[in-house]
C-alpha atoms as a PDB file:
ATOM      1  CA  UNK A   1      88.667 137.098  56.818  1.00  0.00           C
ATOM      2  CA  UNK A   2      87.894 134.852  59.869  1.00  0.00           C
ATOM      3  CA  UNK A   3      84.374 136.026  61.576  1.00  0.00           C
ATOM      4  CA  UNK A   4      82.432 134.301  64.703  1.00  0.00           C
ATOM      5  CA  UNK A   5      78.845 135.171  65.385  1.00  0.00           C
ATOM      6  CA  UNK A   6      78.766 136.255  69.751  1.00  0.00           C
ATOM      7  CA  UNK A   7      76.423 137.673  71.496  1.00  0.00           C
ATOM      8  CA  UNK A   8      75.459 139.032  75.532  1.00  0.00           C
ATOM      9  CA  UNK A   9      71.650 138.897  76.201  1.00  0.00           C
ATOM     10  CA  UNK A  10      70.836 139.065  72.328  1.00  0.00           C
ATOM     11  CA  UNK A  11      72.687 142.094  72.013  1.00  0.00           C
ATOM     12  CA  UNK A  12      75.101 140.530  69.006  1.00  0.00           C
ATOM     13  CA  UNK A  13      78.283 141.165  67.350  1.00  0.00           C
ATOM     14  CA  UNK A  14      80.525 140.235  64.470  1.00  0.00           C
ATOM     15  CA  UNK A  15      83.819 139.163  66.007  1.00  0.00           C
ATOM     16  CA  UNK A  16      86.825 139.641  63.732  1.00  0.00           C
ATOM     17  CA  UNK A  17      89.980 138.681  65.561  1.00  0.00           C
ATOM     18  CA  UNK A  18      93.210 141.100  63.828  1.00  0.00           C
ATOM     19  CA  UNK A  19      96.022 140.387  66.154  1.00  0.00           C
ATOM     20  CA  UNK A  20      98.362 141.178  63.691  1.00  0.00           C
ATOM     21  CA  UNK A  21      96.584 144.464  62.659  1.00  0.00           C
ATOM     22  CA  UNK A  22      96.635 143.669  59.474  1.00  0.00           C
ATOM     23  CA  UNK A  23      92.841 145.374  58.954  1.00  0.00           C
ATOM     24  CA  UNK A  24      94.869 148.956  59.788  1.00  0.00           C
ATOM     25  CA  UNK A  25      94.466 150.835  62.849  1.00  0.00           C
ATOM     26  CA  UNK A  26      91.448 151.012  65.467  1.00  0.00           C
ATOM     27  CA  UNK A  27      88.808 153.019  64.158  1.00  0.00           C
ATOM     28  CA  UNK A  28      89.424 151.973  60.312  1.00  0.00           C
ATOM     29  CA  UNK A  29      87.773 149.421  59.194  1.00  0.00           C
ATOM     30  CA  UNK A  30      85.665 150.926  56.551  1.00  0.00           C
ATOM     31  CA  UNK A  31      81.869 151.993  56.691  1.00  0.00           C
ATOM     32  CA  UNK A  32      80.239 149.885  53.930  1.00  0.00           C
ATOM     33  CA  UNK A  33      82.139 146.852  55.087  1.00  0.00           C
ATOM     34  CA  UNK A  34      80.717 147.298  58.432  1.00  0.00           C
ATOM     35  CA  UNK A  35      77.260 148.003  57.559  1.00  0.00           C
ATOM     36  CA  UNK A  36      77.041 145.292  54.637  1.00  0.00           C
ATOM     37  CA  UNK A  37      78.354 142.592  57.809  1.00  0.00           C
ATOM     38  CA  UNK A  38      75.245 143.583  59.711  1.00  0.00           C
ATOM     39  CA  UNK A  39      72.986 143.532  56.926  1.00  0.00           C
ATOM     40  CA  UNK A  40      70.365 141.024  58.746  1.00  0.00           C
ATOM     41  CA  UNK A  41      69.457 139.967  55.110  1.00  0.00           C
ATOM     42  CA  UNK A  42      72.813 140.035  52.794  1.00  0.00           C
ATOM     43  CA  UNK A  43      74.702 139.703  55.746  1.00  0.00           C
ATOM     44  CA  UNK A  44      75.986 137.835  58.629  1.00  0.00           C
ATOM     45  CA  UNK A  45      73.416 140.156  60.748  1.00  0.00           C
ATOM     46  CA  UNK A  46      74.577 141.742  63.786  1.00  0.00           C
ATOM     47  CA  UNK A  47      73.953 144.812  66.070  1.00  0.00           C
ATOM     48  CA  UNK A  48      77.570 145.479  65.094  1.00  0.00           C
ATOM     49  CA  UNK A  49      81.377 144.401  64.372  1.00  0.00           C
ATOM     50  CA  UNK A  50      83.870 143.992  67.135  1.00  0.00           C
ATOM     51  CA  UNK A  51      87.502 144.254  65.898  1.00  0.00           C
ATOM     52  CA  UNK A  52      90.098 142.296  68.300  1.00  0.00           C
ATOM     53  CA  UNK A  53      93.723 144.089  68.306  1.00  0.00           C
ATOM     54  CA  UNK A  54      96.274 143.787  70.210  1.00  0.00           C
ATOM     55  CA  UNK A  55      96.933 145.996  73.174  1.00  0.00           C
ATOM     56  CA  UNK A  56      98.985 148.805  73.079  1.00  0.00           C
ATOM     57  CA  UNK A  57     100.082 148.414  76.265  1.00  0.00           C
ATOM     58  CA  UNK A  58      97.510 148.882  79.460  1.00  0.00           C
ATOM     59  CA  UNK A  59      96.398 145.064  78.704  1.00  0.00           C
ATOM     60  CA  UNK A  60      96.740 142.482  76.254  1.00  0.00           C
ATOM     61  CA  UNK A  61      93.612 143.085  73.998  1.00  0.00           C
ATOM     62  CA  UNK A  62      91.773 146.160  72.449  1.00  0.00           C
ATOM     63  CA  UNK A  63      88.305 146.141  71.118  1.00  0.00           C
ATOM     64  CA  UNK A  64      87.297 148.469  68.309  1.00  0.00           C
ATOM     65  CA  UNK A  65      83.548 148.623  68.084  1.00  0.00           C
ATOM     66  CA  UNK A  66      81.812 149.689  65.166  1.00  0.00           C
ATOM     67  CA  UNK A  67      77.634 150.441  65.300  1.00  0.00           C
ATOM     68  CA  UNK A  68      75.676 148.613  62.611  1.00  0.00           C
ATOM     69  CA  UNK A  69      75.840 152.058  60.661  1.00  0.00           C
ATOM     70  CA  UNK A  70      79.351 151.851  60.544  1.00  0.00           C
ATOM     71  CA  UNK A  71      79.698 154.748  63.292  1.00  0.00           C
ATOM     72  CA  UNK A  72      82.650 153.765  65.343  1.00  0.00           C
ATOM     73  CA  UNK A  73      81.271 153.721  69.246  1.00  0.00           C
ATOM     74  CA  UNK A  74      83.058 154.459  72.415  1.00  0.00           C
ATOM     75  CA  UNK A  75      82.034 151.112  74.301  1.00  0.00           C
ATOM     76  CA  UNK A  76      79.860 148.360  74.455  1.00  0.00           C
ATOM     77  CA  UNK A  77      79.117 146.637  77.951  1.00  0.00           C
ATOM     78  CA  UNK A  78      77.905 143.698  76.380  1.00  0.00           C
ATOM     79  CA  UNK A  79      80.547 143.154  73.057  1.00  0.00           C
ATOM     80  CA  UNK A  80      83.178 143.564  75.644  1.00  0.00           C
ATOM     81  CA  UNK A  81      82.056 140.320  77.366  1.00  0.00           C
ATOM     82  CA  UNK A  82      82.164 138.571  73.766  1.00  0.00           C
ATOM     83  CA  UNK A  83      85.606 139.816  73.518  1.00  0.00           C
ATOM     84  CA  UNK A  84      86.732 137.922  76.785  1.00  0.00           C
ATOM     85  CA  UNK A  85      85.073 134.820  76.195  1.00  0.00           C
ATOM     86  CA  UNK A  86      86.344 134.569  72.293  1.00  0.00           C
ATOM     87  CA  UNK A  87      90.264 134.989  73.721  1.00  0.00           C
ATOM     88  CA  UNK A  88      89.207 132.681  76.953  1.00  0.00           C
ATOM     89  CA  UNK A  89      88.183 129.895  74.073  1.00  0.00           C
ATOM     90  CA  UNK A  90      90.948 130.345  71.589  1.00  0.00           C
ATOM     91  CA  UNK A  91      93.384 129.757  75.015  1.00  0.00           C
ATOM     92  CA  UNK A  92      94.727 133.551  75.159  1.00  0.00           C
ATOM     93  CA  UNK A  93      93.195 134.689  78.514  1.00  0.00           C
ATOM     94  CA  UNK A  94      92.272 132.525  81.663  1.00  0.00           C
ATOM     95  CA  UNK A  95      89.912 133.095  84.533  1.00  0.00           C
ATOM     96  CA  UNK A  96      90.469 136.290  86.761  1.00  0.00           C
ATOM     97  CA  UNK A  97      90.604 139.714  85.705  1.00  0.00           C
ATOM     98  CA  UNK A  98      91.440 140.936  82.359  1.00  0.00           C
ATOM     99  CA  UNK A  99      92.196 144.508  81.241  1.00  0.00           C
ATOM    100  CA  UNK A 100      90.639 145.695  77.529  1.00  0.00           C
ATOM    101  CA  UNK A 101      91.691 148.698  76.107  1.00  0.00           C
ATOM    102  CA  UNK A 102      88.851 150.195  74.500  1.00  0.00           C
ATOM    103  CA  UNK A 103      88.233 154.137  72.570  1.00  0.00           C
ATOM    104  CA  UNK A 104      88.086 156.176  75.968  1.00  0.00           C
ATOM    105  CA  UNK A 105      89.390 154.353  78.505  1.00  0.00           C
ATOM    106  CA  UNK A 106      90.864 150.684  79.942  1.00  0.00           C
ATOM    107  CA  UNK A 107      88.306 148.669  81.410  1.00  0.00           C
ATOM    108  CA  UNK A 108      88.085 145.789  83.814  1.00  0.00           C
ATOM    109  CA  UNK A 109      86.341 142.383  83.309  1.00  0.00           C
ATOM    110  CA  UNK A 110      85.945 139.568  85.432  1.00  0.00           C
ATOM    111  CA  UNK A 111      86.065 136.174  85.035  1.00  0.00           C
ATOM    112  CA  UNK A 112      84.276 133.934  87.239  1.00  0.00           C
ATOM    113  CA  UNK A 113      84.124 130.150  85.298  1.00  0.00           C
ATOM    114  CA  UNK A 114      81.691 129.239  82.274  1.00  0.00           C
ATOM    115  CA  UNK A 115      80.490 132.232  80.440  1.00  0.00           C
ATOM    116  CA  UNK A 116      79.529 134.708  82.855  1.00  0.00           C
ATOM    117  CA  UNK A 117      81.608 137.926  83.233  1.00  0.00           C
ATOM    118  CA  UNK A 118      81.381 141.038  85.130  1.00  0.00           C
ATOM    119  CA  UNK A 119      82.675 144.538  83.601  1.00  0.00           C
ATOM    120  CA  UNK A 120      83.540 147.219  85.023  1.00  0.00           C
ATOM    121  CA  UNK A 121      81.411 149.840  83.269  1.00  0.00           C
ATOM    122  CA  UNK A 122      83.360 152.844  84.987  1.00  0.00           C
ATOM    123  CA  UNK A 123      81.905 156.056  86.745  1.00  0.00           C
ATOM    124  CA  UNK A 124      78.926 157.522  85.606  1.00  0.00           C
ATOM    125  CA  UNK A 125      77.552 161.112  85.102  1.00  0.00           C
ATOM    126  CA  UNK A 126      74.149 162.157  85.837  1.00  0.00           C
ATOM    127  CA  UNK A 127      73.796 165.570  84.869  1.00  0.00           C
ATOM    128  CA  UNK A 128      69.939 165.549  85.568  1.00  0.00           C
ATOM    129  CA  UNK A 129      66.627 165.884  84.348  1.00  0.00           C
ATOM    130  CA  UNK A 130      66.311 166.765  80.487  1.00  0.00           C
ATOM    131  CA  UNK A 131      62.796 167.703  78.902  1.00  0.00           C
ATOM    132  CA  UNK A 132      63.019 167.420  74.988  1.00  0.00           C
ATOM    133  CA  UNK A 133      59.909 168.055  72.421  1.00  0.00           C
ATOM    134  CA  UNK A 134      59.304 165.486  70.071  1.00  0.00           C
ATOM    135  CA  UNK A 135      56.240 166.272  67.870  1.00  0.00           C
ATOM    136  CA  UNK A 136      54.622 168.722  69.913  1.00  0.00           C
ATOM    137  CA  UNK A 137      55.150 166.490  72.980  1.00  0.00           C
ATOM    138  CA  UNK A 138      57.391 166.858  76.329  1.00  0.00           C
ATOM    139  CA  UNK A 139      59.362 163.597  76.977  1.00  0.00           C
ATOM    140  CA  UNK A 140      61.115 163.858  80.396  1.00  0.00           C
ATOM    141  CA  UNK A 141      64.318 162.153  80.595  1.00  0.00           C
ATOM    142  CA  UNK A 142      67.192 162.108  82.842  1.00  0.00           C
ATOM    143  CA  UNK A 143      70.710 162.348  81.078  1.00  0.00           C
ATOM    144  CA  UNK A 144      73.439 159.970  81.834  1.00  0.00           C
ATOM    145  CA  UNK A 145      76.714 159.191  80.439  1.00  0.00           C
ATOM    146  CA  UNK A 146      78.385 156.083  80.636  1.00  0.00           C
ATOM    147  CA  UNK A 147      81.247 157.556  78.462  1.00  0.00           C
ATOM    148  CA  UNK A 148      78.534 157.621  75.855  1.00  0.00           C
ATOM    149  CA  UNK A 149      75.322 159.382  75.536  1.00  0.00           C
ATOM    150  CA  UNK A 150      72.158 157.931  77.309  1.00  0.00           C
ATOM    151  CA  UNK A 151      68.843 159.536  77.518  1.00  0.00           C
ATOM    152  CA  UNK A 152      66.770 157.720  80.131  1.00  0.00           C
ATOM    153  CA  UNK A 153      62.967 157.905  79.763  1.00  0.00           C
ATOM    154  CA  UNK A 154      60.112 156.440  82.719  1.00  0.00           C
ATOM    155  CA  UNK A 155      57.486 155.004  81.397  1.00  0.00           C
ATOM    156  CA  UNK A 156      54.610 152.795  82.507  1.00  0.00           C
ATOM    157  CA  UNK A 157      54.916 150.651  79.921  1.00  0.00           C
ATOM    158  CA  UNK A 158      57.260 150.491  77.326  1.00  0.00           C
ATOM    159  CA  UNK A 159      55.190 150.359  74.413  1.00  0.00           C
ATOM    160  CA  UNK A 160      56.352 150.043  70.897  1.00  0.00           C
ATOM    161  CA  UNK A 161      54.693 153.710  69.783  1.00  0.00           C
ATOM    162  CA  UNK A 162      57.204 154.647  72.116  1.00  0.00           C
ATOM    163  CA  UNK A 163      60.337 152.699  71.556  1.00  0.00           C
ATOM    164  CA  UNK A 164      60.220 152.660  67.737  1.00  0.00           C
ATOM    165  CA  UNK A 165      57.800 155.947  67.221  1.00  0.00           C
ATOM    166  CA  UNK A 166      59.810 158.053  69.501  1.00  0.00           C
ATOM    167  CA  UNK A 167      62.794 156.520  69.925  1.00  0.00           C
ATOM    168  CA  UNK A 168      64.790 157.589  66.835  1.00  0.00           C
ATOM    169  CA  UNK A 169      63.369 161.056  67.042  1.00  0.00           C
ATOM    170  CA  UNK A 170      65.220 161.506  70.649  1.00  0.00           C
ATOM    171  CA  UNK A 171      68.330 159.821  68.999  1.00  0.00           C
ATOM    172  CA  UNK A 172      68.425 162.586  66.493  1.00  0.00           C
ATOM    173  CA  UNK A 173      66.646 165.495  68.701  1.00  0.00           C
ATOM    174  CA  UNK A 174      68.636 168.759  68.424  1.00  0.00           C
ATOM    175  CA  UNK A 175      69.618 168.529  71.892  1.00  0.00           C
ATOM    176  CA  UNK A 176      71.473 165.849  71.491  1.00  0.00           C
ATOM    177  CA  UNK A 177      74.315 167.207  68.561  1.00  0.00           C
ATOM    178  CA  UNK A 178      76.433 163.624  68.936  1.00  0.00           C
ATOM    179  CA  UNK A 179      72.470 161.930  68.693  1.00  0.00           C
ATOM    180  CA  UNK A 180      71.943 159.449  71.764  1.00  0.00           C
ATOM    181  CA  UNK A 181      71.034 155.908  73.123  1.00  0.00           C
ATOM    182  CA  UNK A 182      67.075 156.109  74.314  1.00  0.00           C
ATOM    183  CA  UNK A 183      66.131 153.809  77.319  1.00  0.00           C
ATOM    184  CA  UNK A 184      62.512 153.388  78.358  1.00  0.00           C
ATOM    185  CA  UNK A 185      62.270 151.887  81.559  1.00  0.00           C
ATOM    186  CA  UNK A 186      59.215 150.093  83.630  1.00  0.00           C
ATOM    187  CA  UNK A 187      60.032 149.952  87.426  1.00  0.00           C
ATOM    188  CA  UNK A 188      58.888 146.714  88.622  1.00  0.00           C
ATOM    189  CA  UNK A 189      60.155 146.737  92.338  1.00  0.00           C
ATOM    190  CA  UNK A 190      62.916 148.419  94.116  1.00  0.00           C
ATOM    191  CA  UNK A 191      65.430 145.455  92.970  1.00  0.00           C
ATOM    192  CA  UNK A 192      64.100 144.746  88.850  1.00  0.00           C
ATOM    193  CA  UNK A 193      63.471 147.185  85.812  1.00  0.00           C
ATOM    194  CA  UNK A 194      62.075 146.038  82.293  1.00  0.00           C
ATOM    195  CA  UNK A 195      63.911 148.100  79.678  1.00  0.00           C
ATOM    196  CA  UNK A 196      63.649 148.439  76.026  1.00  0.00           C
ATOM    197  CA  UNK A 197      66.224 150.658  74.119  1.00  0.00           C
ATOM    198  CA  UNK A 198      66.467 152.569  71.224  1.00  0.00           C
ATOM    199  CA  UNK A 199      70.350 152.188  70.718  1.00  0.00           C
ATOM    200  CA  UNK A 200      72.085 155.241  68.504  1.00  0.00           C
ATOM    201  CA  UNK A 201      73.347 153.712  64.906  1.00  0.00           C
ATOM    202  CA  UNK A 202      71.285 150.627  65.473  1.00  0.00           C
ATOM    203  CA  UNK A 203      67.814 150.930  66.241  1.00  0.00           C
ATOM    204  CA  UNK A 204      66.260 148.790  69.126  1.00  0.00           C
ATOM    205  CA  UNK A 205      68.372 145.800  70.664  1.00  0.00           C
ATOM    206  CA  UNK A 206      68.040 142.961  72.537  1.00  0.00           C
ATOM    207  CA  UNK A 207      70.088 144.222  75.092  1.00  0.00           C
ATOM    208  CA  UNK A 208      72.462 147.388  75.678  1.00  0.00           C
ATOM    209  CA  UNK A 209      74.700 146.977  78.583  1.00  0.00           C
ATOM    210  CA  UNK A 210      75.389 150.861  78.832  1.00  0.00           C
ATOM    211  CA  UNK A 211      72.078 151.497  78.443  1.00  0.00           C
ATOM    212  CA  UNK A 212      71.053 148.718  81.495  1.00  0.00           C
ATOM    213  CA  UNK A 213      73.439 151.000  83.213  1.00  0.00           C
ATOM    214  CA  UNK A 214      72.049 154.285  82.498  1.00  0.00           C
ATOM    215  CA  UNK A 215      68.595 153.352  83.499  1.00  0.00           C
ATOM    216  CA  UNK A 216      70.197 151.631  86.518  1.00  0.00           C
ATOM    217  CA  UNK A 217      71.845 154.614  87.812  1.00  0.00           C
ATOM    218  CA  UNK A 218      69.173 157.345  86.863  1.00  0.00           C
ATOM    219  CA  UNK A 219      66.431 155.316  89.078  1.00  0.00           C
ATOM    220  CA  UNK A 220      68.935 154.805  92.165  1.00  0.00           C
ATOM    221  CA  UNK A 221      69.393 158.443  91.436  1.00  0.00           C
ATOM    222  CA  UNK A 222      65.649 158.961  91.973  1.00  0.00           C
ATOM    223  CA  UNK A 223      65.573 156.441  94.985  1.00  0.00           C
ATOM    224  CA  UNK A 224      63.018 154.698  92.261  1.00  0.00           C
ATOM    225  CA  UNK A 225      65.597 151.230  93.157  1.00  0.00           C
ATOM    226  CA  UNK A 226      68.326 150.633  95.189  1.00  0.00           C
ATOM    227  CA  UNK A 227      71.808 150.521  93.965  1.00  0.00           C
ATOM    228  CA  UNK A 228      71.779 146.295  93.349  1.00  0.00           C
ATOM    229  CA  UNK A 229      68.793 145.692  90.515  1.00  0.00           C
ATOM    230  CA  UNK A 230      68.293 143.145  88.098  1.00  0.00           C
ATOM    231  CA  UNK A 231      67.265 145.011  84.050  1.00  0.00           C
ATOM    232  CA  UNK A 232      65.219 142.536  82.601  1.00  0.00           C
ATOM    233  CA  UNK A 233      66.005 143.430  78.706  1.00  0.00           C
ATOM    234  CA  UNK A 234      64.337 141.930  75.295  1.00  0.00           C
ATOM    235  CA  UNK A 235      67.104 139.501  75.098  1.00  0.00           C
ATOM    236  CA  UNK A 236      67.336 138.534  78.744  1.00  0.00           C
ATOM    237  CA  UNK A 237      68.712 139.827  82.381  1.00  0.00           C
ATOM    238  CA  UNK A 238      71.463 141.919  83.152  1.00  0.00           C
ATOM    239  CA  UNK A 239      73.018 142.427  86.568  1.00  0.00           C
ATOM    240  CA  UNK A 240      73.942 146.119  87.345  1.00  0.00           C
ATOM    241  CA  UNK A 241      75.378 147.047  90.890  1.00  0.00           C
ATOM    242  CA  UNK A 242      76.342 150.257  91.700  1.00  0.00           C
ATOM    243  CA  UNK A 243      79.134 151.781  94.097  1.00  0.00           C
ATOM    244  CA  UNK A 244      77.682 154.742  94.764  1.00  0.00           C
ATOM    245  CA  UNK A 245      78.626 157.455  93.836  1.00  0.00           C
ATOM    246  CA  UNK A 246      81.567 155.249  92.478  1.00  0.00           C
ATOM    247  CA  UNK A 247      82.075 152.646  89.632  1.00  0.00           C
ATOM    248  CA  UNK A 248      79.301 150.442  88.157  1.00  0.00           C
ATOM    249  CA  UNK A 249      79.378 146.494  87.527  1.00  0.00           C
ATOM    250  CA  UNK A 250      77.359 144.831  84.707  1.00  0.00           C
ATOM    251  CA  UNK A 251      77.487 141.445  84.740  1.00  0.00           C
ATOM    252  CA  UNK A 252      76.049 139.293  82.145  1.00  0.00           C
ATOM    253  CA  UNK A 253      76.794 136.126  80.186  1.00  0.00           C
ATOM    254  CA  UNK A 254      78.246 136.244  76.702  1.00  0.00           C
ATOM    255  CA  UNK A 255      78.089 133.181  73.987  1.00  0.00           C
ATOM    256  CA  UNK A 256      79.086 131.730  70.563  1.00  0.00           C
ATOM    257  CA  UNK A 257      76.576 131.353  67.818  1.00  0.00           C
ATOM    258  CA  UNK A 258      78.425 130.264  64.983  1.00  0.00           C
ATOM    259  CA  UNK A 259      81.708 131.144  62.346  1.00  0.00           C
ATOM    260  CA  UNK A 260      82.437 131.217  59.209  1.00  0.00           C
ATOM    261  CA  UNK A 261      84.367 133.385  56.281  1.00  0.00           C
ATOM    262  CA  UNK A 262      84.215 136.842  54.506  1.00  0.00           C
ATOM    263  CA  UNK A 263      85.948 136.222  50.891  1.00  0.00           C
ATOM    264  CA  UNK A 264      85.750 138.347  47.732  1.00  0.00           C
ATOM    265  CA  UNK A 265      83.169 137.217  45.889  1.00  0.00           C
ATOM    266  CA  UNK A 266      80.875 137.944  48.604  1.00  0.00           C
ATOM    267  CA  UNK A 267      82.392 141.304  48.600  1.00  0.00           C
ATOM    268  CA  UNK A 268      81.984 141.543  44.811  1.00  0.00           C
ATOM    269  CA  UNK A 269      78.533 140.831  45.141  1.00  0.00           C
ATOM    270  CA  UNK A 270      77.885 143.560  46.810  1.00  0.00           C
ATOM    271  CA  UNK A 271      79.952 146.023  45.223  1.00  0.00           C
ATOM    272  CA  UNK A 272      82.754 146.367  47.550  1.00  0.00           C
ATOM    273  CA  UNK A 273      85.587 144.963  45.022  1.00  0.00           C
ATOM    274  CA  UNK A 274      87.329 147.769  46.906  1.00  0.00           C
ATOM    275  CA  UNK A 275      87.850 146.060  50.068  1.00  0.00           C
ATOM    276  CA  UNK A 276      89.088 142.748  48.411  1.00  0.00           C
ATOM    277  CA  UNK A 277      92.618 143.065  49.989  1.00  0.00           C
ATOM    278  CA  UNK A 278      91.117 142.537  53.252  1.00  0.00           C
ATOM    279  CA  UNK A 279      89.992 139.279  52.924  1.00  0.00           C
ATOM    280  CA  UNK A 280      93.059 138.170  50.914  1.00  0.00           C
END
């Protein structure tokens, strides 16, 4: 099994290119496989795998994202810039706009030259403020979706008692039955926010382009920014503009770190003998 190492703002991915779907269909590919790839020790490391399929139709590629849990995920803003540039290299897709069929829904990204890409991250909903308790304490949020879960937190500074103390407790809060993505978020003008996430099935990131997109829209929301801001992220900056109250853009660059091979005695190793007809 053929892997490259990508990644958009830090936020990185295992990219396994299936075109012949030979791995079984989206949404397979099994737990501990997943999970023992983005083992930052064992493993290759990664915030989590990116399966490349073929399209079934609405365009020519489908990406089947997998957290570094092994939860399969509805979207990633960032992994879905990998995917572009990894077909764009191997000669499969050119400069313009490309259509990737992901979980939920078909999404747009655009090609400009070199390796920066804008996506079309879709409409979001804002269904409002949200106060949960965590430990005795009120955390006010507002609640976005971006076709996943994102609970969007204000904070003066984005300390790490918050983002690693309270972070997985708001992931896992009752409130929350699917869990969520946390985003704590520093306004630092009307155009640029410093974010830090808590991402659901992976801990913190680098970067999460849904969640840059959540925090985006829930301080436009609040007139906190205007709809055009710069999210300055662990990993690096993230463009987010905003249509309002229509689609939002991420744009972002997305780059190659390195390849290599999955065989079976790496699989044997760690006790998933199991999955050895993957990698045949």
């Amino acid at each position: 099994m053929r892997f490259s190492k990508y990644h958009g703002a830090g936020n990185d991915f295992v990219m396994i290119e299936d075109l012949d779907a030979r791995l079984g269909p989206p949404g397979t590919l099994p737990a501990d496989l997943v999970t023992a790839l983005c083992d930052r020790h064992t493993g290759v490391g990664a915030d989590g795998v990116i399966r490349v399929l073929p399209g079934e139709g609405a365009g020519p590629f489908r990406m089947d994202y997998y957290n570094a849990d092994g939860t399969e995920a509805e979207m990633c803003g960032n992994g879905i810039r990998c995917v572009v540039h990894l077909e764009r290299r191997a000669g499969r897709l050119d400069e313009g706009d490309h259509k990737i069929e992901t979980k939920t829904r078909v999404v747009t990204v655009r090609t400009t030259g070199g390796n920066r890409y804008t996506v079309d991250m879709g409409e979001p909903q804002t269904r409002g403020g949200k106060t949960v308790t965590v430990d005795g304490r009120r955390i006010d949020g507002i609640d976005v979706s971006m076709g996943n879960p994102h609970f969007v937190v204000f904070v003066a500074d984005a300390t790490d008692d918050l983002v690693l103390g309270l972070g997985p407790k708001i992931e896992r809060h009752r409130d929350f039955p699917d869990r969520t993505n946390v985003e704590f978020a520093v306004i630092e003008t009307a155009t640029k926010i410093r974010l830090r996430v808590w991402e659901r099935g992976v801990g913190e990131t680098l970067a999460c382009g849904s969640g840059t997109c959540a925090a985006a829209v829930a301080a436009a929301t609040l007139e906190r920014t205007g709809p055009h801001v710069l999210v300055e992220v662990p990993g690096g900056e993230l463009e987010v503009e905003w249509d309002q109250p229509g689609h939002v853009w991420l744009t972002g660059e997305a780059e190659e770190v390195f390849g290599g091979d999955v065989n079976a005695e790496w699989l044997r190793r760690r006790g998933l003998e199991r999955h050895a007809a993957l990698v045949r």
